[in-house]
Protein backbone atom coordinates (compact mmCIF):
# COMPACT_ATOMS: atom_id res chain seq x y z
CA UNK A 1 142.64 104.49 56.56
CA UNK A 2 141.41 102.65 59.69
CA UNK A 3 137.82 103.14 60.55
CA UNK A 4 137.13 103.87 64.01
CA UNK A 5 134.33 102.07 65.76
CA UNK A 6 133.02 103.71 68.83
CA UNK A 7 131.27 101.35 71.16
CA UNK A 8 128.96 102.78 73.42
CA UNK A 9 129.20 101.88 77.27
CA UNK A 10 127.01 98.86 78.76
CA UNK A 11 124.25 100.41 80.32
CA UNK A 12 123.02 98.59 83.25
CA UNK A 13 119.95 99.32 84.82
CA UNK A 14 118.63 98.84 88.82
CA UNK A 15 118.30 100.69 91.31
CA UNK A 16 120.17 104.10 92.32
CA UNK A 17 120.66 103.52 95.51
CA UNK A 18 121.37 99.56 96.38
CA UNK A 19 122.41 100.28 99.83
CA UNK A 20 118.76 101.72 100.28
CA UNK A 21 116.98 98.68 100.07
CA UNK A 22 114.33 98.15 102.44
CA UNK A 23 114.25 94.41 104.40
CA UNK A 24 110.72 92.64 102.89
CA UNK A 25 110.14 92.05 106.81
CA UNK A 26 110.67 96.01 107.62
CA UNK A 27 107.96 96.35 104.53
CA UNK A 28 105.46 94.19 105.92
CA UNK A 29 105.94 95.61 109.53
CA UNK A 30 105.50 99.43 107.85
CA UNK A 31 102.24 98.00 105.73
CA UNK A 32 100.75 96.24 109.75
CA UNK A 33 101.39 99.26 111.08
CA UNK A 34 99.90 101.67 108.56
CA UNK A 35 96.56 99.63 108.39
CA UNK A 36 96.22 99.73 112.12
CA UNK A 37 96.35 103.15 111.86
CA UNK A 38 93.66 103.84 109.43
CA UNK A 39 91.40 101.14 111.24
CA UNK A 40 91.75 103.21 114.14
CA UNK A 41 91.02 106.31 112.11
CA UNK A 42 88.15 104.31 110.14
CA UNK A 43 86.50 103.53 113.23
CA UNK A 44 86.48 107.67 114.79
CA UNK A 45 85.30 108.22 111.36
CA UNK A 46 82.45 105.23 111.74
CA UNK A 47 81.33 107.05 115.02
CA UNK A 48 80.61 110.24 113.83
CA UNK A 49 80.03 109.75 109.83
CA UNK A 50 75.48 108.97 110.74
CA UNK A 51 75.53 112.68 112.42
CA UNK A 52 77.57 114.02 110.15
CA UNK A 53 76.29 113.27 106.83
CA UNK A 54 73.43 114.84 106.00
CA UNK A 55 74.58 118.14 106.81
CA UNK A 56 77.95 117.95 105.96
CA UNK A 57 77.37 115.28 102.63
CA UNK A 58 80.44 115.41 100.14
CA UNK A 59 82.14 117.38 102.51
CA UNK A 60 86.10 116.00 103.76
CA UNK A 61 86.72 115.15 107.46
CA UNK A 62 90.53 114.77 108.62
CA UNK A 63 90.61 112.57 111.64
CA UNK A 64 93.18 112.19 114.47
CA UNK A 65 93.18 108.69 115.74
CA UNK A 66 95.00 109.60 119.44
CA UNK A 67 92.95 112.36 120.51
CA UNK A 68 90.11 111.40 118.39
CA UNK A 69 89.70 114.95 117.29
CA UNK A 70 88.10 115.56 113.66
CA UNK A 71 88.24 118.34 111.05
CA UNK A 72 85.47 119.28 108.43
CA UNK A 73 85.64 121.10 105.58
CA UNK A 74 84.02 121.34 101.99
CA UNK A 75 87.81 120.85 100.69
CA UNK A 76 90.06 118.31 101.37
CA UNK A 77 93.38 120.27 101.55
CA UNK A 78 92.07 122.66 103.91
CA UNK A 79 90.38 120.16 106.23
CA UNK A 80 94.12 118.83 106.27
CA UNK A 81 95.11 122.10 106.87
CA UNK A 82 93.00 122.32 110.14
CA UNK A 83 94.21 119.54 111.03
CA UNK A 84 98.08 119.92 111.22
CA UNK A 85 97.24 123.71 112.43
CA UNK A 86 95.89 121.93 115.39
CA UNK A 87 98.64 118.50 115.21
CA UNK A 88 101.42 119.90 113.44
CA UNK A 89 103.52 116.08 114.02
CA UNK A 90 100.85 114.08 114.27
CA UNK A 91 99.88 111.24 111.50
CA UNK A 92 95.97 111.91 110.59
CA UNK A 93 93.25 109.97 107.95
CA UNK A 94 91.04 112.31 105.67
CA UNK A 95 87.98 110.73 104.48
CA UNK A 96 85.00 111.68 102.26
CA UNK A 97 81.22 112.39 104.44
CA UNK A 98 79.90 110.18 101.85
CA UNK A 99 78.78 106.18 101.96
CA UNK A 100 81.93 104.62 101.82
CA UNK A 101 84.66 107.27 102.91
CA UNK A 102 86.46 107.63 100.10
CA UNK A 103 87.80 110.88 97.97
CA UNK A 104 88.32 111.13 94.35
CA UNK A 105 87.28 108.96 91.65
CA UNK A 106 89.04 106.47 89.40
């Protein structure tokens, strides 16, 4: 009697979708791009963070860089909320009233 050997198929591993691949230059142009954005965000945020903070300390502000519009709330979802309420297509930063802006903890 002949013993049969099964062999399993080669699995090769990559990515999914190869034809997806994104250009390194188109990366580095979407990374330029995004930290302009925040700067310009970062700096609305700069402006108004001294009269802001002791009332409003711990508290999340979502920030629209072209109109220069901001949104306070105690919770970060629903200061995002305001927000796209107000700028449904419209890109916007939300950063912590604290020190150094930023949400969460590592």
């Amino acid at each position: 009697m002949t013993e049969s050997t099964s062999q399993k198929p080669v699995r090769r591993r990559g990515r999914i979708f190869p034809e997806i691949t994104i250009p390194p230059e188109e990366l580095a142009k979407r990374k330029i791009e995004r930290e302009v954005f925040h700067q310009r965000c970062w700096t609305i945020f700069e402006r108004v963070r001294p009269e802001l903070i002791d009332k409003y300390y711990g508290w999340y502000i979502a920030v629209e860089p072209n109109s220069g519009d901001y949104f306070i709330d105690e919770d970060n979802m629903q200061a995002h909320r305001k927000a796209l309420q107000k700028y449904p297509d419209v890109e916007h930063c939300v950063f912590c009233l604290n020190e150094d802006g930023t949400t969460g903890t590592i």
